[in-house]
Protein backbone atom coordinates (compact mmCIF):
# COMPACT_ATOMS: atom_id res chain seq x y z
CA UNK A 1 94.14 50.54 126.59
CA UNK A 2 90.87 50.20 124.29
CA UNK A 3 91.08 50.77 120.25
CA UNK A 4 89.32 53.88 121.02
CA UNK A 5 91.88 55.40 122.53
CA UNK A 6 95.03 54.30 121.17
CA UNK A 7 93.69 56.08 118.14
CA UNK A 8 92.71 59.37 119.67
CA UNK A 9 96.35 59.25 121.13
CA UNK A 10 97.62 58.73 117.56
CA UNK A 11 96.16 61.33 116.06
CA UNK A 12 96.68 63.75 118.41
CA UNK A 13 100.33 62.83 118.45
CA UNK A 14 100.13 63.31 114.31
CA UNK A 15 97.79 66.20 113.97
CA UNK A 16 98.04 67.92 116.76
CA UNK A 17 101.78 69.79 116.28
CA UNK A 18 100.17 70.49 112.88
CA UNK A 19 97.23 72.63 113.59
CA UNK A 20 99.25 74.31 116.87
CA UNK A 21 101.78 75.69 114.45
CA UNK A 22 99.31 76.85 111.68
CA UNK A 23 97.19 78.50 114.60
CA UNK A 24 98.85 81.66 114.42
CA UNK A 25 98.56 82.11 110.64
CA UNK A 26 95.03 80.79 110.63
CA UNK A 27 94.41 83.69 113.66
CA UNK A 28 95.94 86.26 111.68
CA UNK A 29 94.36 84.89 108.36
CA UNK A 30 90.74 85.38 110.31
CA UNK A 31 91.61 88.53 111.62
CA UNK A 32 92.99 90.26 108.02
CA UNK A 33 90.67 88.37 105.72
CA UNK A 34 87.64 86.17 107.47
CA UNK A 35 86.58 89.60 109.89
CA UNK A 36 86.23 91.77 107.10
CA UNK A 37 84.69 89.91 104.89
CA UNK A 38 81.99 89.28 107.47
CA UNK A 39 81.34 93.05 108.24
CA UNK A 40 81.89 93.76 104.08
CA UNK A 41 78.69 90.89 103.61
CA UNK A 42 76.82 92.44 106.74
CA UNK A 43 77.24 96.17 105.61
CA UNK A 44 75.74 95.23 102.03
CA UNK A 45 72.57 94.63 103.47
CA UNK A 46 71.98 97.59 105.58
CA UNK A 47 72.13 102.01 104.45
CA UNK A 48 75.19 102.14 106.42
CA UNK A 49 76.44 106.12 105.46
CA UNK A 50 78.26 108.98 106.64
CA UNK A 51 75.88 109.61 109.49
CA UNK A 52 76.03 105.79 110.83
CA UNK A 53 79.58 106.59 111.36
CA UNK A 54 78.82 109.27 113.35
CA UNK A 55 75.25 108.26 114.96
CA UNK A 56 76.05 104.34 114.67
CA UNK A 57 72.20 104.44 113.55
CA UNK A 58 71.84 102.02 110.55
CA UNK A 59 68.66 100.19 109.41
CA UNK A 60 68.17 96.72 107.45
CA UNK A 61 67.24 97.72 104.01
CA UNK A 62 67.65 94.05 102.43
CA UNK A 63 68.44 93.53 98.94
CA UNK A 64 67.76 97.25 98.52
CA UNK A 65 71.52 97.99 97.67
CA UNK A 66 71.61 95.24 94.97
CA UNK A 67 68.49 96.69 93.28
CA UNK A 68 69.64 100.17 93.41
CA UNK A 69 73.09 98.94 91.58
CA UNK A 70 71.76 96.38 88.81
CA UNK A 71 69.45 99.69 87.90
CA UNK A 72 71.87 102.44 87.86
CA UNK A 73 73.34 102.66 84.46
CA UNK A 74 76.51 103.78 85.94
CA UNK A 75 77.54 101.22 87.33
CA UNK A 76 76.91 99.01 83.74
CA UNK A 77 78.83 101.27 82.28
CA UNK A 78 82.32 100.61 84.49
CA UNK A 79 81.36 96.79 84.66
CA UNK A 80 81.50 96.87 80.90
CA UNK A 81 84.45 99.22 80.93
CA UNK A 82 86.05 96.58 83.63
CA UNK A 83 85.94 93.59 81.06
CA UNK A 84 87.25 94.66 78.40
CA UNK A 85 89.98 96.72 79.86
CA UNK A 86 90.74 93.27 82.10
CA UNK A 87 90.65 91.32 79.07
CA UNK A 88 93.10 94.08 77.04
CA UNK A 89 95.16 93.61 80.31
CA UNK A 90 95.75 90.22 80.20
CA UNK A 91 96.44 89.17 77.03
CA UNK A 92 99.04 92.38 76.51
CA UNK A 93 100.57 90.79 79.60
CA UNK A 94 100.51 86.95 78.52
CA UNK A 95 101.64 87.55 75.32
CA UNK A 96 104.73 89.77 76.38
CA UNK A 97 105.61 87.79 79.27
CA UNK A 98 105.19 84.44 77.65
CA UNK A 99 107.65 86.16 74.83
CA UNK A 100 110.14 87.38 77.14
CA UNK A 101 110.69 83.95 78.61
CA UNK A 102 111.07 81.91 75.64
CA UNK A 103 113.63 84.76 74.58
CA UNK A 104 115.51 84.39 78.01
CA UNK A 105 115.80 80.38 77.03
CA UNK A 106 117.96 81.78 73.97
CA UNK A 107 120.35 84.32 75.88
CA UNK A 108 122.97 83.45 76.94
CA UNK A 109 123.63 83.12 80.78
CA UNK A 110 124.94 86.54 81.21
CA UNK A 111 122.75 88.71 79.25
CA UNK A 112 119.95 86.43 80.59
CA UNK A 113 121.08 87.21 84.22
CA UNK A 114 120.85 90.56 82.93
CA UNK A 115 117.91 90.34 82.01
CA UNK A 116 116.01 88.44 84.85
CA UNK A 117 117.52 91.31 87.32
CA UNK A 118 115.87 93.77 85.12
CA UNK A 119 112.67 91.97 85.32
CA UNK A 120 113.41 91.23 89.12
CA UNK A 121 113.62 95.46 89.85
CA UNK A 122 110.39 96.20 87.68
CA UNK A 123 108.25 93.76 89.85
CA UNK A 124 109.51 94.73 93.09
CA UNK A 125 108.54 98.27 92.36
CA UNK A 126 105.53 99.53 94.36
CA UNK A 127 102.41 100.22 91.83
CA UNK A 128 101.79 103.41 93.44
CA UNK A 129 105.47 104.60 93.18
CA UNK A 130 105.61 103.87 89.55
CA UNK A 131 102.24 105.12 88.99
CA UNK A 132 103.26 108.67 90.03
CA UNK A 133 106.38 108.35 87.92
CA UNK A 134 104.67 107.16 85.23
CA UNK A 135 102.46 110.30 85.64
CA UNK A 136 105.23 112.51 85.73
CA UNK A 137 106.87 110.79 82.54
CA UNK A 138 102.93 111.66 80.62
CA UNK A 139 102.90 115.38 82.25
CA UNK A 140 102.24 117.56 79.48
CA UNK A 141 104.72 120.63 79.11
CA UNK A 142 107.73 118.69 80.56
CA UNK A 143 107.27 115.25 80.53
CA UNK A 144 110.10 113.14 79.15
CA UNK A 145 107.32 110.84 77.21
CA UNK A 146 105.75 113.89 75.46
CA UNK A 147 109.59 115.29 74.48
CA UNK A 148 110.53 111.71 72.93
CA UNK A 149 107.15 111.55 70.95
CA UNK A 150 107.88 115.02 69.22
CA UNK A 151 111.33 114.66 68.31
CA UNK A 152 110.16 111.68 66.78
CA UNK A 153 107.82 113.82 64.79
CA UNK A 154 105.52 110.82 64.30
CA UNK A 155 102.09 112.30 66.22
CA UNK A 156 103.13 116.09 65.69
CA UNK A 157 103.98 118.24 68.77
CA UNK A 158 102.92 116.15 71.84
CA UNK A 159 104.92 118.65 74.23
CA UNK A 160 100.93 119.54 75.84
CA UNK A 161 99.11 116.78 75.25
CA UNK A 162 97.57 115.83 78.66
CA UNK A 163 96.90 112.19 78.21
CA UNK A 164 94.75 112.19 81.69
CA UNK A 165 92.14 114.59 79.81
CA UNK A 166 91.58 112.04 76.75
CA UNK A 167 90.07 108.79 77.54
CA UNK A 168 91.70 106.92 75.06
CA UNK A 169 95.27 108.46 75.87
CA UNK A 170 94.46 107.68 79.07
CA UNK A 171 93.51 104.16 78.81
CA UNK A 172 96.58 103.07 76.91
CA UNK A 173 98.84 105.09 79.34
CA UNK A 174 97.08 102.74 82.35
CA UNK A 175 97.22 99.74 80.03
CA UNK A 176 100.81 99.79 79.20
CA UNK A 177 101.74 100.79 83.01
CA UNK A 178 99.69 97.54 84.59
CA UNK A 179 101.51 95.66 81.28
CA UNK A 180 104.60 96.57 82.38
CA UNK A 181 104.03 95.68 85.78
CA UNK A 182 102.75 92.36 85.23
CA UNK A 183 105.52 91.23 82.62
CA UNK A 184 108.19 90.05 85.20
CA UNK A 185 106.40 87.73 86.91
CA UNK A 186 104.59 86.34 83.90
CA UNK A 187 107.84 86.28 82.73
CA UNK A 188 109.73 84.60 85.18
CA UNK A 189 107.16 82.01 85.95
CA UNK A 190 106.74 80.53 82.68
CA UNK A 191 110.92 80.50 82.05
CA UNK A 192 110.61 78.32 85.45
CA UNK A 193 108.63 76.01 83.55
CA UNK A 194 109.76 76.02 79.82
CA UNK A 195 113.12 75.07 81.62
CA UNK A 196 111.57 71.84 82.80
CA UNK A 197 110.38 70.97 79.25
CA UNK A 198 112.35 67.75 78.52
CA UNK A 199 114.97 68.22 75.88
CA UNK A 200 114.35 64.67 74.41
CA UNK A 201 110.99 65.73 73.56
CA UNK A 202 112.55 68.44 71.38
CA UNK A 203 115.12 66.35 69.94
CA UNK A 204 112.75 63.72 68.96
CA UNK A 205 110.74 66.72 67.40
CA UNK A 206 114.01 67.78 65.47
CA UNK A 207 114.34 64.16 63.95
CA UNK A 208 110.73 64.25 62.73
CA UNK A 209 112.05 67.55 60.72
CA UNK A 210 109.99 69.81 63.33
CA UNK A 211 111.24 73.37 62.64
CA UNK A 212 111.57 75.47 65.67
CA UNK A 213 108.44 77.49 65.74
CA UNK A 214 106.28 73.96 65.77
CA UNK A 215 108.87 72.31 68.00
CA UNK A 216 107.84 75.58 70.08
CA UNK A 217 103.83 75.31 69.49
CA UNK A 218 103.44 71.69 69.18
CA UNK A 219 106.03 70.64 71.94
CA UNK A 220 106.95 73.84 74.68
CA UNK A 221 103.15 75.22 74.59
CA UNK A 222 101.23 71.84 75.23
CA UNK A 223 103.64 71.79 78.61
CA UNK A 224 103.53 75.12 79.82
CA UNK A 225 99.83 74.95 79.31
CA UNK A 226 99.09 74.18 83.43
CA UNK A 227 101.27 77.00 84.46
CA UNK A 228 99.76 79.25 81.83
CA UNK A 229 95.95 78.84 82.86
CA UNK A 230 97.10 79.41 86.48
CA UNK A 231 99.18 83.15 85.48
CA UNK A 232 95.54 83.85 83.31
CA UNK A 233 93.38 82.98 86.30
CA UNK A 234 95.54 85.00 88.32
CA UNK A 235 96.28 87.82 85.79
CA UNK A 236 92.20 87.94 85.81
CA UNK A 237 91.52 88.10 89.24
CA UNK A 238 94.41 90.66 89.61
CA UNK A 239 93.77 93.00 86.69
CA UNK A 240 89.98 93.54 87.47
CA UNK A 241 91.08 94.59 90.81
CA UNK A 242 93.22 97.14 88.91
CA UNK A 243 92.75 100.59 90.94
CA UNK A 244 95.75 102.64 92.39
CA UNK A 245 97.59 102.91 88.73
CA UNK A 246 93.88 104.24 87.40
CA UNK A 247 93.13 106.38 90.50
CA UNK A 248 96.63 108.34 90.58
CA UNK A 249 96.74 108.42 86.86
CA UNK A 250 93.10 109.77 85.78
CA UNK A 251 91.18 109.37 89.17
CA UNK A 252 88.66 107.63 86.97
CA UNK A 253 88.12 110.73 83.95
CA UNK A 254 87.49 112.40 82.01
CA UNK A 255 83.68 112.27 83.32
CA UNK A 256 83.96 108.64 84.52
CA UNK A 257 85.11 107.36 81.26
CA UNK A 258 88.25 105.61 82.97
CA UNK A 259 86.34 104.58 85.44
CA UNK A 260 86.26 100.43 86.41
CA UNK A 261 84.28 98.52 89.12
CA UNK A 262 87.27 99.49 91.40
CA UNK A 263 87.36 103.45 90.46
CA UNK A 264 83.04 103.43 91.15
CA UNK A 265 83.15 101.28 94.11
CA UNK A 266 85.91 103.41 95.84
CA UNK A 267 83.91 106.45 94.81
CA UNK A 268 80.55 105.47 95.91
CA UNK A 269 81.91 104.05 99.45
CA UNK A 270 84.85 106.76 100.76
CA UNK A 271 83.56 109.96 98.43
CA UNK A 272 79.90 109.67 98.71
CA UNK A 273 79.74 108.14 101.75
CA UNK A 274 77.29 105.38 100.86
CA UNK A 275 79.33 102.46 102.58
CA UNK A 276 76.09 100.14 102.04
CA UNK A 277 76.06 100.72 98.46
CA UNK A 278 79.96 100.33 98.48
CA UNK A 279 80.12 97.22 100.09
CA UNK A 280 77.25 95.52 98.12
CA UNK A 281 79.32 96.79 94.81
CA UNK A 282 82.69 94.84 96.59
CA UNK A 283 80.51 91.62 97.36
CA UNK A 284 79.16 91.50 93.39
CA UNK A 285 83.05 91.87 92.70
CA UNK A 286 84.20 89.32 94.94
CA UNK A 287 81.43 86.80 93.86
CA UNK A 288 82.40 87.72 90.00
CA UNK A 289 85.85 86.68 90.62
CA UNK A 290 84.83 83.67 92.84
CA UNK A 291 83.07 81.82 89.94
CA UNK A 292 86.28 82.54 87.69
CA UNK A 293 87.97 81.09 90.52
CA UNK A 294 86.30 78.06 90.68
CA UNK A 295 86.49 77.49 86.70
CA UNK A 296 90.16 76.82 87.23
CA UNK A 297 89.76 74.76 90.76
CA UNK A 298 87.42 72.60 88.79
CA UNK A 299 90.23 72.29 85.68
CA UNK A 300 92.60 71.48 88.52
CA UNK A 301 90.47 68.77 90.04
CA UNK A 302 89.68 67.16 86.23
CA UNK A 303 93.61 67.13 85.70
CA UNK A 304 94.46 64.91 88.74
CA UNK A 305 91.05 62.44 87.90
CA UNK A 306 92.28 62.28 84.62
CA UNK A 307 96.15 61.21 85.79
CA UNK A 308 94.95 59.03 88.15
């Protein structure tokens, strides 16, 4: 038997198994994921609308969709909106979660069981379940929220305050519902890895006369920093995605003022109709978060050069 051949045997007896069992999950990966995106890149470039649907008569318009969005002052106005309501997002979210775990690392094991079941429930709730919920709780007229906020007797009588009509009301209502959403697994994640923190590191801290807040920033942080830039990334690419907790809550008002690159692309593709439009809006989105993307694949591939 020639070289040749004794080493297309060996790799097919090595590699072969391999790609037969990830064939199903790479055809349902293509069919979910790869397919759409195809037709989503197509449709950009073409005035694909209500009639098409109908008709199936579309034409090539080109880069026409891009120049009608990067000229339409709307949709400025919700890409603005987007990044600083993503950045609000996150950091309420980091900073909670990445509380909440170093305070489960001082509980003891029952209350922190407690605790981590709590968290556990509040992620494994659907968003749009506790969206409606969490409309009901804001309802004005009966809506528990309203009742604790007046018999507190700290904002005056709140019992009709319709916090879906005001855009600020509205915006921390949908801020503190993605918040709470988010928490758990921020949460949970970065316990996972402040556990792992070596305790001779603290101890040697404690000898130096470290108090506990620098043992924490100079010692815990500097280690948790990895997992923390990959919950951020994530966090990002998540909460400028944000849509059914701003749709069910204040479908994007009062006059568009809630209204994010999720909210207008929704809008423009499956209210007006303009699916072209739509899907050129979703391709600018998914290239956005592509680039963040790649500024933490590119931190990951400088880590490894650097420990090698």
């Amino acid at each position: 038997m020639t070289q040749t051949k004794r080493s297309s045997r060996a790799f097919a007896d090595r590699r072969l198994p391999a790609f037969l069992l990830m064939t199903p999950a790479g055809l349902l990966l293509t069919a979910v994921t790869l397919i759409p995106l195809v037709v989503m890149v197509w449709m950009a470039f073409t005035d694909y609308d209500k009639r098409s649907l109908f008709t199936g008569a579309y034409e090539i318009v080109g880069f026409a969709n891009f120049a009608d969005i990067l000229t339409d002052s709307a949709f400025w106005g919700s890409f603005f909106r987007t990044i600083w309501f993503t950045a609000a997002l996150v950091i309420g979210s980091l900073v909670i979660g990445v509380g909440i775990s170093h305070l489960m690392t001082r509980l003891g094991s029952k209350m922190r069981t407690a605790v981590t079941i709590v968290l556990v429930f509040t992620w494994a709730m659907p968003n749009v379940a506790a969206s409606l919920v969490w409309n009901w709780m804001f309802q004005p007229g009966y809506g528990v929220l309203n009742w604790i906020l007046t018999q507190l007797r700290i904002f005056g009588d709140m019992t009709s305050t319709d916090w879906g009509t005001n855009t600020a009301l509205a915006f921390t209502s949908i801020w503190l519902l993605v918040v709470w959403q988010a928490v758990p697994f921020i949460a949970l994640t970065v316990y996972a890895a402040e556990t792992q923190v070596g305790q001779e590191y603290k101890e040697a801290a404690r000898l130096d006369g470290a108090n506990e807040r620098r043992i924490y920033f100079n010692v815990t942080l500097p280690f948790l920093k990895p997992t923390i830039l990959l919950i951020t990334i994530l966090s990002v690419i998540w909460d400028f995605n944000v849509f059914n907790q701003i749709w069910l809550v204040s479908r994007g008002g009062p006059d568009g003022s809630t209204s994010t690159l999720g909210v207008f692309t929704y809008i423009t593709a499956f209210v007006s109709f303009d699916l072209g439009t739509g899907a050129a809006l979703a391709l600018i989105t998914a290239l956005l978060l592509a680039a963040l993307t790649s500024v933490y694949i590119r931190h990951l591939i400088r880590s490894g050069e650097d420990e090698l």
